[in-house]
Structures are given as C-alpha cells and as structure tokens.
PDB file of N, CA and C in Angstrom:
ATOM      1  N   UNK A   1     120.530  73.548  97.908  1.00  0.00           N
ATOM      2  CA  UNK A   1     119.552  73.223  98.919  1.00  0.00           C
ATOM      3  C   UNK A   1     119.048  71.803  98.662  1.00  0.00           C
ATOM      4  N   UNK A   2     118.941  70.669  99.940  1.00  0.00           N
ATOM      5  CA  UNK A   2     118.367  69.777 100.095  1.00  0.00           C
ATOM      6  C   UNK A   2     116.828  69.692 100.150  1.00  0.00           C
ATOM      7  N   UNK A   3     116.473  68.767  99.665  1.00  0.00           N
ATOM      8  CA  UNK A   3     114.787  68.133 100.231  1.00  0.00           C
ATOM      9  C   UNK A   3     114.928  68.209 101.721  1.00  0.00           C
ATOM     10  N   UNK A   4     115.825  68.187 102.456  1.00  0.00           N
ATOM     11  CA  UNK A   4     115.901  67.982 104.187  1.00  0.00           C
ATOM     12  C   UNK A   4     115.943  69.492 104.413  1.00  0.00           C
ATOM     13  N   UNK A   5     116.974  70.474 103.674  1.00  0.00           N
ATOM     14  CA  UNK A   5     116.894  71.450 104.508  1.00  0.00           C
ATOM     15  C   UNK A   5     115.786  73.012 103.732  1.00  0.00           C
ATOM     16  N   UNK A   6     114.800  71.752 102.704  1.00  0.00           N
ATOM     17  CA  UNK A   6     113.697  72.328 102.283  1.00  0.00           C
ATOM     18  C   UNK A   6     113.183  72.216 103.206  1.00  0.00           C
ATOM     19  N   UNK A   7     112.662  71.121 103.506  1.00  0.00           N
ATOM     20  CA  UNK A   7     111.778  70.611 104.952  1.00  0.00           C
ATOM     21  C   UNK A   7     111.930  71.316 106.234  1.00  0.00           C
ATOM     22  N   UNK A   8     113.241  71.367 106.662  1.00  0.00           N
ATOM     23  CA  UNK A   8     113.647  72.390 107.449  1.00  0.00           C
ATOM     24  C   UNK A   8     112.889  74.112 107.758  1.00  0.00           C
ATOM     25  N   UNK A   9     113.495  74.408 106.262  1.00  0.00           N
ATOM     26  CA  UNK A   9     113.339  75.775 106.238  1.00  0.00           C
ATOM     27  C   UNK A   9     111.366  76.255 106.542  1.00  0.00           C
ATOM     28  N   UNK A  10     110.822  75.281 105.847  1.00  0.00           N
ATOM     29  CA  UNK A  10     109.220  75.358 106.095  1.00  0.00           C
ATOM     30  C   UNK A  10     108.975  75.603 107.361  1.00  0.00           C
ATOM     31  N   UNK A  11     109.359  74.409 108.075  1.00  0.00           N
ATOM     32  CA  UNK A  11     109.002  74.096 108.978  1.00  0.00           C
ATOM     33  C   UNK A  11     108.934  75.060 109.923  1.00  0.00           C
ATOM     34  N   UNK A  12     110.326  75.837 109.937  1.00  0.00           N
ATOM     35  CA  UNK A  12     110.912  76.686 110.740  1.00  0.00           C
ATOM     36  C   UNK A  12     109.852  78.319 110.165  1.00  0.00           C
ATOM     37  N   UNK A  13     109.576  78.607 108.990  1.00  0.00           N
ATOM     38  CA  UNK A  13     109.014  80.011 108.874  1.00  0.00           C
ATOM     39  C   UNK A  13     107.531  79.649 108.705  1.00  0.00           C
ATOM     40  N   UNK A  14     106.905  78.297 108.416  1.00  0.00           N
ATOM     41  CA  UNK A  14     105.263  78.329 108.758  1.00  0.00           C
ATOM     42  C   UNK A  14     105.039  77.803 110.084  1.00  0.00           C
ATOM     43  N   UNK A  15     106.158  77.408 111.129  1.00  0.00           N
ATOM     44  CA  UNK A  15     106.457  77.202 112.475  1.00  0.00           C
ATOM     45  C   UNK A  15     105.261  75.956 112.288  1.00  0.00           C
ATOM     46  N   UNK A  16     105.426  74.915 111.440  1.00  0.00           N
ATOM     47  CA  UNK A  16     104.785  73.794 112.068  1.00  0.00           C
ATOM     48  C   UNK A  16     105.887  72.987 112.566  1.00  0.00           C
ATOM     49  N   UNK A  17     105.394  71.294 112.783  1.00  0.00           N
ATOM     50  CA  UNK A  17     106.511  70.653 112.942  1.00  0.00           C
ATOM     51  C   UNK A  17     107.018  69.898 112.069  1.00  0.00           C
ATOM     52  N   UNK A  18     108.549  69.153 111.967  1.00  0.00           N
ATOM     53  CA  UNK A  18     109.385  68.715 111.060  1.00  0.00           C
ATOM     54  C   UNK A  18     108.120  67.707 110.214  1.00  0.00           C
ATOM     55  N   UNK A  19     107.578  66.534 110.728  1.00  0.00           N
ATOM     56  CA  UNK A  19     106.974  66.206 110.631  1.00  0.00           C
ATOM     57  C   UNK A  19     105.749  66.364 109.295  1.00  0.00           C
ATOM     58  N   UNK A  20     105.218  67.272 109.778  1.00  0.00           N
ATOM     59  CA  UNK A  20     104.281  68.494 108.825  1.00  0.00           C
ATOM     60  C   UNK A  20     104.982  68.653 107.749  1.00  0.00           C
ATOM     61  N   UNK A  21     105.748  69.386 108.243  1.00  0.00           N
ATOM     62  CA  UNK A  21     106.286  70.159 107.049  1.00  0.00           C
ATOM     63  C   UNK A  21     107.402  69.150 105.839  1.00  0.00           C
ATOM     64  N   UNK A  22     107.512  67.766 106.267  1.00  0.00           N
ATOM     65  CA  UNK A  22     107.904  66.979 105.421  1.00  0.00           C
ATOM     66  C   UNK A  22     107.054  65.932 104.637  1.00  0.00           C
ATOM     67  N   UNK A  23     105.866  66.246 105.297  1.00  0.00           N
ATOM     68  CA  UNK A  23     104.418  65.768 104.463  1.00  0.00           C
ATOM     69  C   UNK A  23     103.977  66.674 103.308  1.00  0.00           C
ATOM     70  N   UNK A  24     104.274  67.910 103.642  1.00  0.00           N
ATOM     71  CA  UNK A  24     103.598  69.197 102.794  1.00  0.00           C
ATOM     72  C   UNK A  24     104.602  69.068 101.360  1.00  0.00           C
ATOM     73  N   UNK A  25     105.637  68.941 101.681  1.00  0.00           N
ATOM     74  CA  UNK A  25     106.956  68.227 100.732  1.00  0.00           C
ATOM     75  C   UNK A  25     106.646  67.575  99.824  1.00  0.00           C
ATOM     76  N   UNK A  26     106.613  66.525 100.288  1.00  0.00           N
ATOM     77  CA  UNK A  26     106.452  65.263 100.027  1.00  0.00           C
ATOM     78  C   UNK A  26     105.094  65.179  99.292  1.00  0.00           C
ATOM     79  N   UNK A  27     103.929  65.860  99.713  1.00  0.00           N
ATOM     80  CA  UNK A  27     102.636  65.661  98.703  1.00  0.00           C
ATOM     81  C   UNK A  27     102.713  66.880  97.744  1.00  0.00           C
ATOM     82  N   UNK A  28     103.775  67.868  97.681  1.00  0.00           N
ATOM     83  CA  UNK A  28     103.905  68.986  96.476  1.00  0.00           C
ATOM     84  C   UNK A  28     104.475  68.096  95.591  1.00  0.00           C
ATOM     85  N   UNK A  29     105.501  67.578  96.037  1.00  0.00           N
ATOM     86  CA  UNK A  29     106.630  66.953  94.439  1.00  0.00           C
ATOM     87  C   UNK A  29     105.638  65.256  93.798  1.00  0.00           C
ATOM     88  N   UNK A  30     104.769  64.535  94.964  1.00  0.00           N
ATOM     89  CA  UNK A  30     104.191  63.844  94.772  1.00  0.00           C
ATOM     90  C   UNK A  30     102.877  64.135  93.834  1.00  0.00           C
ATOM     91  N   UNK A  31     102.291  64.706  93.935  1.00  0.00           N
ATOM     92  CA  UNK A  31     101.906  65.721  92.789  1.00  0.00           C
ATOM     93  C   UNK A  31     102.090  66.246  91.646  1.00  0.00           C
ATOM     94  N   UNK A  32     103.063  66.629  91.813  1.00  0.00           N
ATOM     95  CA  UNK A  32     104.061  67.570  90.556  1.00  0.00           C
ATOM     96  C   UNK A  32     104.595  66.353  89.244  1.00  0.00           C
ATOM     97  N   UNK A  33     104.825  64.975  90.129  1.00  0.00           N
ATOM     98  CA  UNK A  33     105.347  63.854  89.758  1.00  0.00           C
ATOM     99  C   UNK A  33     104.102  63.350  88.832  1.00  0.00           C
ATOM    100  N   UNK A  34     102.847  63.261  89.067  1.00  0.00           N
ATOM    101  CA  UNK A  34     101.648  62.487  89.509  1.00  0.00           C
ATOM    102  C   UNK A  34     101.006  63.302  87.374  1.00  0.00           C
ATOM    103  N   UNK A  35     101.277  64.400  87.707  1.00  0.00           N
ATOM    104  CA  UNK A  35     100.970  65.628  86.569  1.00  0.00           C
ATOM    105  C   UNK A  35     101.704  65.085  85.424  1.00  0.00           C
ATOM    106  N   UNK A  36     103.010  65.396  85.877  1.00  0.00           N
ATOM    107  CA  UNK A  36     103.890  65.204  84.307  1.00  0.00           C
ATOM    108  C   UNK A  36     104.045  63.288  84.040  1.00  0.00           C
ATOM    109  N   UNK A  37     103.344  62.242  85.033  1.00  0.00           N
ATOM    110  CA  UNK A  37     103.321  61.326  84.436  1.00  0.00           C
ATOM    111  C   UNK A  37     102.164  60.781  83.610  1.00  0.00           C
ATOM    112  N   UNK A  38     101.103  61.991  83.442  1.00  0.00           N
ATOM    113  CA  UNK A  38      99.654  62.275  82.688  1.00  0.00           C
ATOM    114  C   UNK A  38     100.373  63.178  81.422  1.00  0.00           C
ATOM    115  N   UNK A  39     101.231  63.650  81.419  1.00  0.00           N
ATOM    116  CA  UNK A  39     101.857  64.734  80.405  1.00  0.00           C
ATOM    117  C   UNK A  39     101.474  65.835  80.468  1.00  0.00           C
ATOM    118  N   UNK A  40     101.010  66.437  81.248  1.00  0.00           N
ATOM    119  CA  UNK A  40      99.884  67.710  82.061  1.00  0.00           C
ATOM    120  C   UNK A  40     101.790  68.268  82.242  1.00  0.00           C
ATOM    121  N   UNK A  41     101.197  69.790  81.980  1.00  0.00           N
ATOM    122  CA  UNK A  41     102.445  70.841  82.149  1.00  0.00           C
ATOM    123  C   UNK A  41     102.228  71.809  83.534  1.00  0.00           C
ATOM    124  N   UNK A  42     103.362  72.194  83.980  1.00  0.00           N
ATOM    125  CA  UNK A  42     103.237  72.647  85.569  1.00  0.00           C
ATOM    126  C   UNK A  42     103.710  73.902  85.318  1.00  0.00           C
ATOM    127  N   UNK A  43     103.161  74.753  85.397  1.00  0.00           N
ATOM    128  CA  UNK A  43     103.586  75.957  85.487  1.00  0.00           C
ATOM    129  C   UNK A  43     102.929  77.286  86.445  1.00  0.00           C
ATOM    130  N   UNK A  44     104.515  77.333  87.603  1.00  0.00           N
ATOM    131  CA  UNK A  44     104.330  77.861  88.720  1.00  0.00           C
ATOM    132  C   UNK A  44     104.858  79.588  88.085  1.00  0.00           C
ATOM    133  N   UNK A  45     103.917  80.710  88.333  1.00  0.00           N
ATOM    134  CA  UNK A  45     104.275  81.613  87.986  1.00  0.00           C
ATOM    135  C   UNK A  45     105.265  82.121  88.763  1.00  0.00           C
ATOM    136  N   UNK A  46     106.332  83.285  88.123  1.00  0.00           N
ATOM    137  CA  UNK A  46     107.197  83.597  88.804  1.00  0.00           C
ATOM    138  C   UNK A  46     108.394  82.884  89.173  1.00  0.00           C
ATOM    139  N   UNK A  47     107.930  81.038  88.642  1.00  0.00           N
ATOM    140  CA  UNK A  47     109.215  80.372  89.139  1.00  0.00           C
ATOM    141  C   UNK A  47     109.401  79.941  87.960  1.00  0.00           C
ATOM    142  N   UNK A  48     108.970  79.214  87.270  1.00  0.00           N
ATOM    143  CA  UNK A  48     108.858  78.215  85.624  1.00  0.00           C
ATOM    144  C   UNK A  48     107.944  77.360  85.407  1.00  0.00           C
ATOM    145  N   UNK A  49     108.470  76.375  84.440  1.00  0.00           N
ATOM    146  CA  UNK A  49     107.403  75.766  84.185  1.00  0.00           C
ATOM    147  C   UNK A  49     108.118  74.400  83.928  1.00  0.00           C
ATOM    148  N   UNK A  50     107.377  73.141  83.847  1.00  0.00           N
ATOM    149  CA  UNK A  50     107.659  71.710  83.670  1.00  0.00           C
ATOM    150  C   UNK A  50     107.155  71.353  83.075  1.00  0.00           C
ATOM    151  N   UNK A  51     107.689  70.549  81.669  1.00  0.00           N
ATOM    152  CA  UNK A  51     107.187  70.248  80.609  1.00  0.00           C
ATOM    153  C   UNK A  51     107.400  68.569  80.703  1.00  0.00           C
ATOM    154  N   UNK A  52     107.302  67.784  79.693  1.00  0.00           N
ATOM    155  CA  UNK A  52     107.735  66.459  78.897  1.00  0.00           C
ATOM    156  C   UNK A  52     108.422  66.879  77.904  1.00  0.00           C
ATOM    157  N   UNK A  53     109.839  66.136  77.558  1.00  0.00           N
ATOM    158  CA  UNK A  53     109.994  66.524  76.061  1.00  0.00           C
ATOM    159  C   UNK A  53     110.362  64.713  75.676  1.00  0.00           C
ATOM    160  N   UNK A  54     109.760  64.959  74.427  1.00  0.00           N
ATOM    161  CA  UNK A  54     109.771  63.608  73.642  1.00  0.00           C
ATOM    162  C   UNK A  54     111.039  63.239  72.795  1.00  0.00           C
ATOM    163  N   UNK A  55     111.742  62.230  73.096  1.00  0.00           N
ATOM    164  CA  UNK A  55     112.811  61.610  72.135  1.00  0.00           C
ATOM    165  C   UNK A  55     112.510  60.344  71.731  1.00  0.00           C
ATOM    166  N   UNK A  56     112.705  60.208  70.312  1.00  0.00           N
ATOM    167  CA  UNK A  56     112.254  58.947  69.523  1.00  0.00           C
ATOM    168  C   UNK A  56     113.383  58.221  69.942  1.00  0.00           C
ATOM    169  N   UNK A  57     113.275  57.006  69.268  1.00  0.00           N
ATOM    170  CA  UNK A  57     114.195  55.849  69.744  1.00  0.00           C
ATOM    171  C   UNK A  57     115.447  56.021  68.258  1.00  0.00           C
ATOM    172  N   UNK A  58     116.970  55.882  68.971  1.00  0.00           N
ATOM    173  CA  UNK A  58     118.060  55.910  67.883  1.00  0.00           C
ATOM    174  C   UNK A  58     118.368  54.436  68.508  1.00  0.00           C
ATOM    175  N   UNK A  59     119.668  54.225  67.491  1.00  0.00           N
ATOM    176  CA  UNK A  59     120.190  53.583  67.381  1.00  0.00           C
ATOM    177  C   UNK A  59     121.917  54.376  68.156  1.00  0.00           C
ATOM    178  N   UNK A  60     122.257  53.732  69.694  1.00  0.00           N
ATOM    179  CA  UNK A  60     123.539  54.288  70.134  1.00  0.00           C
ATOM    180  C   UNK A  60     124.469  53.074  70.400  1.00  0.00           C
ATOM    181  N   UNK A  61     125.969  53.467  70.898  1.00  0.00           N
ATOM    182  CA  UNK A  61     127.069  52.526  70.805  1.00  0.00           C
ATOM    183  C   UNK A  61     127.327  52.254  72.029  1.00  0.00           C
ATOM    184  N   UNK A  62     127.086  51.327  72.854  1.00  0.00           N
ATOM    185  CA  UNK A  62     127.899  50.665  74.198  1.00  0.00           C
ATOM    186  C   UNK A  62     129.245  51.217  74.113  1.00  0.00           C
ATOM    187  N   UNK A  63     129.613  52.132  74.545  1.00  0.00           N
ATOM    188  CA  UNK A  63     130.910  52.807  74.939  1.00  0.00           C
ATOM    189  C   UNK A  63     132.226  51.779  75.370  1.00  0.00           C
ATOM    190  N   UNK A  64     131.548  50.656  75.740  1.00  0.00           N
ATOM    191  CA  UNK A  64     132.371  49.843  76.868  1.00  0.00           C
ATOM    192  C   UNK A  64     133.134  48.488  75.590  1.00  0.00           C
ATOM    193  N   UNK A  65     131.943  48.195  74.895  1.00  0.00           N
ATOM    194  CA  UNK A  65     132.079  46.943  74.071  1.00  0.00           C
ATOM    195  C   UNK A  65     132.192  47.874  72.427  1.00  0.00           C
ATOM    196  N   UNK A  66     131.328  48.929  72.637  1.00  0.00           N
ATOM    197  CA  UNK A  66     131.337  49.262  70.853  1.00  0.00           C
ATOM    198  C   UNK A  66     130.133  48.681  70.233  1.00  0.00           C
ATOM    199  N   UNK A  67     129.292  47.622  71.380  1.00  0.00           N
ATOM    200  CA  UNK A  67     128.903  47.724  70.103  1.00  0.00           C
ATOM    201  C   UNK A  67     127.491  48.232  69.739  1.00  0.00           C
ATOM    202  N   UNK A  68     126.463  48.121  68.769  1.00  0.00           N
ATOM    203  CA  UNK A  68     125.438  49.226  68.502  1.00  0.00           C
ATOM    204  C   UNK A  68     123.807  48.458  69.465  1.00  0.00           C
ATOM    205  N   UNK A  69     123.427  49.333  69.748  1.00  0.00           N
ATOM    206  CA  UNK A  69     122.526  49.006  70.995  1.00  0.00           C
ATOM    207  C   UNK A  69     120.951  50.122  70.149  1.00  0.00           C
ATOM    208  N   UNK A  70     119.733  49.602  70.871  1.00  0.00           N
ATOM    209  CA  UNK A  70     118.716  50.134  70.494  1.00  0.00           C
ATOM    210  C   UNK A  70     118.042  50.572  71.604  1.00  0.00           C
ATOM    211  N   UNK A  71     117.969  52.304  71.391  1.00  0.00           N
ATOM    212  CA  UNK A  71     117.637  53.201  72.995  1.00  0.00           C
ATOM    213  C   UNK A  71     116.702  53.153  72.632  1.00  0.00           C
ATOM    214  N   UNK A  72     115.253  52.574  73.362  1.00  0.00           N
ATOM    215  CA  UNK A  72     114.466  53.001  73.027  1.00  0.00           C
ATOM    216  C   UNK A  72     113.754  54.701  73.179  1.00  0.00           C
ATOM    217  N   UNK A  73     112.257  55.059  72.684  1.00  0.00           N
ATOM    218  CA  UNK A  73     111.730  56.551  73.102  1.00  0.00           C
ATOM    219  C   UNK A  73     111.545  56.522  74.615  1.00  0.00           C
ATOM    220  N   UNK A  74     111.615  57.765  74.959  1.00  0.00           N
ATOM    221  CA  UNK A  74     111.798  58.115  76.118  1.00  0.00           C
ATOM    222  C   UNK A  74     110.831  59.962  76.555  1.00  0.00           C
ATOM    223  N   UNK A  75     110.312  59.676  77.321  1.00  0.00           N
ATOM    224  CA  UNK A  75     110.027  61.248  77.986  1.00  0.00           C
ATOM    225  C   UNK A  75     110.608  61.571  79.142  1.00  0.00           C
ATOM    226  N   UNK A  76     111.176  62.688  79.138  1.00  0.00           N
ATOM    227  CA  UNK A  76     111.823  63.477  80.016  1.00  0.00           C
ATOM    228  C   UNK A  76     111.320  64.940  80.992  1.00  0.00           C
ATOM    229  N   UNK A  77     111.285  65.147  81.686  1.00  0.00           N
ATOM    230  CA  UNK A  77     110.998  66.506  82.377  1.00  0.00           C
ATOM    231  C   UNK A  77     112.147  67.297  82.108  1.00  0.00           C
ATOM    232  N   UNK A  78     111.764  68.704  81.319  1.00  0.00           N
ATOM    233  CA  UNK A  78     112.109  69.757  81.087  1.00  0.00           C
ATOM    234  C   UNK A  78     112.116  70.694  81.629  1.00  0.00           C
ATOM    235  N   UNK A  79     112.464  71.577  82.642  1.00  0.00           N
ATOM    236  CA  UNK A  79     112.393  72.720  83.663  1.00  0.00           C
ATOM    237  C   UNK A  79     112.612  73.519  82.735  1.00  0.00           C
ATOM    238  N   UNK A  80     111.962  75.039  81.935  1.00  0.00           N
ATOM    239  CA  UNK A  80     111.987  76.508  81.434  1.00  0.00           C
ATOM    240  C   UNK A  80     111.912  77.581  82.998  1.00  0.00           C
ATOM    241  N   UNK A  81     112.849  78.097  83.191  1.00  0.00           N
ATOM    242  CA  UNK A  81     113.055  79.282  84.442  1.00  0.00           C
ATOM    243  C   UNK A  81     112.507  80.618  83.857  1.00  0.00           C
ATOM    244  N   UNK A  82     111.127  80.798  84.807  1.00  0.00           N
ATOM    245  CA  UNK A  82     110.296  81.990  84.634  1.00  0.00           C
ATOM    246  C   UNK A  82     111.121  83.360  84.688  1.00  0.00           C
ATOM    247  N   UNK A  83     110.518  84.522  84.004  1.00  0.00           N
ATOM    248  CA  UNK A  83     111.199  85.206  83.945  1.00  0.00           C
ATOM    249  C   UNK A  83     111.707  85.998  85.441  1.00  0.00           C
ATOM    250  N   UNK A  84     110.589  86.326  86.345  1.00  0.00           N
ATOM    251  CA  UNK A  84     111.417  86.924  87.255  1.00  0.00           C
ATOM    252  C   UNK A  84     112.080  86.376  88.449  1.00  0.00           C
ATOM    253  N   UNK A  85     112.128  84.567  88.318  1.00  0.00           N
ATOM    254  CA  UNK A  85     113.438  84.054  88.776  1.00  0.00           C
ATOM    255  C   UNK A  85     114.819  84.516  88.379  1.00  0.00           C
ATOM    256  N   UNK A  86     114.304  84.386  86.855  1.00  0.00           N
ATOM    257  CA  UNK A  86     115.475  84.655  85.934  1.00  0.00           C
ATOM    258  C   UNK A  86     116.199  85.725  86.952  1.00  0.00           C
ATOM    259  N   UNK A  87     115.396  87.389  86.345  1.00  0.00           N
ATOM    260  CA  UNK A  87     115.837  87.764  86.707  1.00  0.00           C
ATOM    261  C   UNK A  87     116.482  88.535  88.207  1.00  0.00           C
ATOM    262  N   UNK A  88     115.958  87.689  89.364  1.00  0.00           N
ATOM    263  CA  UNK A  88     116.311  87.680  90.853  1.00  0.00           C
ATOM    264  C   UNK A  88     117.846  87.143  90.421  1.00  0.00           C
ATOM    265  N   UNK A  89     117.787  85.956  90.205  1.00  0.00           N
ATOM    266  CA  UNK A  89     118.967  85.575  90.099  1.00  0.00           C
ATOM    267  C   UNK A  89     120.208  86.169  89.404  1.00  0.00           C
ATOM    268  N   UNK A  90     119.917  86.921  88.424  1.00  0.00           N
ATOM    269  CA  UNK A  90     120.594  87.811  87.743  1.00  0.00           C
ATOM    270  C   UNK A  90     120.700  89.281  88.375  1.00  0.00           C
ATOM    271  N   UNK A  91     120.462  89.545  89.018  1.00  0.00           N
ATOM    272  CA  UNK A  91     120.349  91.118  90.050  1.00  0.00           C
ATOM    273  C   UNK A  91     121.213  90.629  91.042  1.00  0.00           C
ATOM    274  N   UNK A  92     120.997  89.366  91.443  1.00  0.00           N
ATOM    275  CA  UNK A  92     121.871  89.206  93.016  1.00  0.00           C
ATOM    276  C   UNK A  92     123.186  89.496  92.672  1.00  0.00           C
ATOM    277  N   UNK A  93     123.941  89.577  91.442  1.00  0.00           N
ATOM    278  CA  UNK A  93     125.541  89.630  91.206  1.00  0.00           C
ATOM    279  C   UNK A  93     126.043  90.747  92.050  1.00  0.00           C
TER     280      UNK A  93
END
C-alpha cells in the first residue's frame, strides 16, 4: 500500500474529500516524524511501536575505491510489530 492509496482508502470509508483526507495523512506522519526527531517513542497499541536506535560512529571501506572512510553516529527509526498485528497477520495464512 501507497501514501496515495492510503489517502484514497480514508477518504473513501470516512467519506471526506481527497483533499481532507490527504491533510489528515500528511499531519499523522508529520507528527509521528516531529516525535522521533525529539527521541519521544510512538507507540500505537495493537499496531507497534517506533523507537530511535543509536549507532556510534565506525570506521567503514568505500566499496568502490577501498578505501577506509569515517561513518559518522547516526539515529535511526526502529518499527517493533505489536502483538495482535503480529498475530492478524499470522492467522490470515
């Protein structure tokens, strides 16, 4: 599934218009974004949760040249899948 035929699908079962319902979008993930760039954890019950996870800075190899390069630290968003996504998704077989 797309961000478009997220937008879509709203639109169509809270019967607003495209419009609307690509604002309502658009200020959930704008949000969601807004949280984990404070390091604040998101956790939607029933679906999961969104973390930060922290990596220090190594030392890696330019694949291309070889030669040794300095990555710096970095935070990442981590998605954990709640349990009774989990298991929806695991019943549908």
């Amino acid at each position: 599934m797309t961000k478009a035929d997220l937008v879509n699908l709203i639109a169509e079962k809270a019967k607003l218009q495209h419009k609307q319902a690509e604002v309502v979008v658009n200020m959930v993930f704008d949000m969601m974004s807004d949280s984990l760039k404070k390091d604040d954890r998101i956790e939607i019950r029933g679906f999961g949760s969104f973390v930060n996870r922290s990596y220090g800075s190594y030392k890696g190899r330019n694949p291309k040249t070889g030669d040794m390069v300095e990555v710096p630290s970095k935070r990442v968003p981590f998605f954990k899948v709640g349990k009774e996504l989990k298991e929806k998704v695991d019943a549908s077989k």
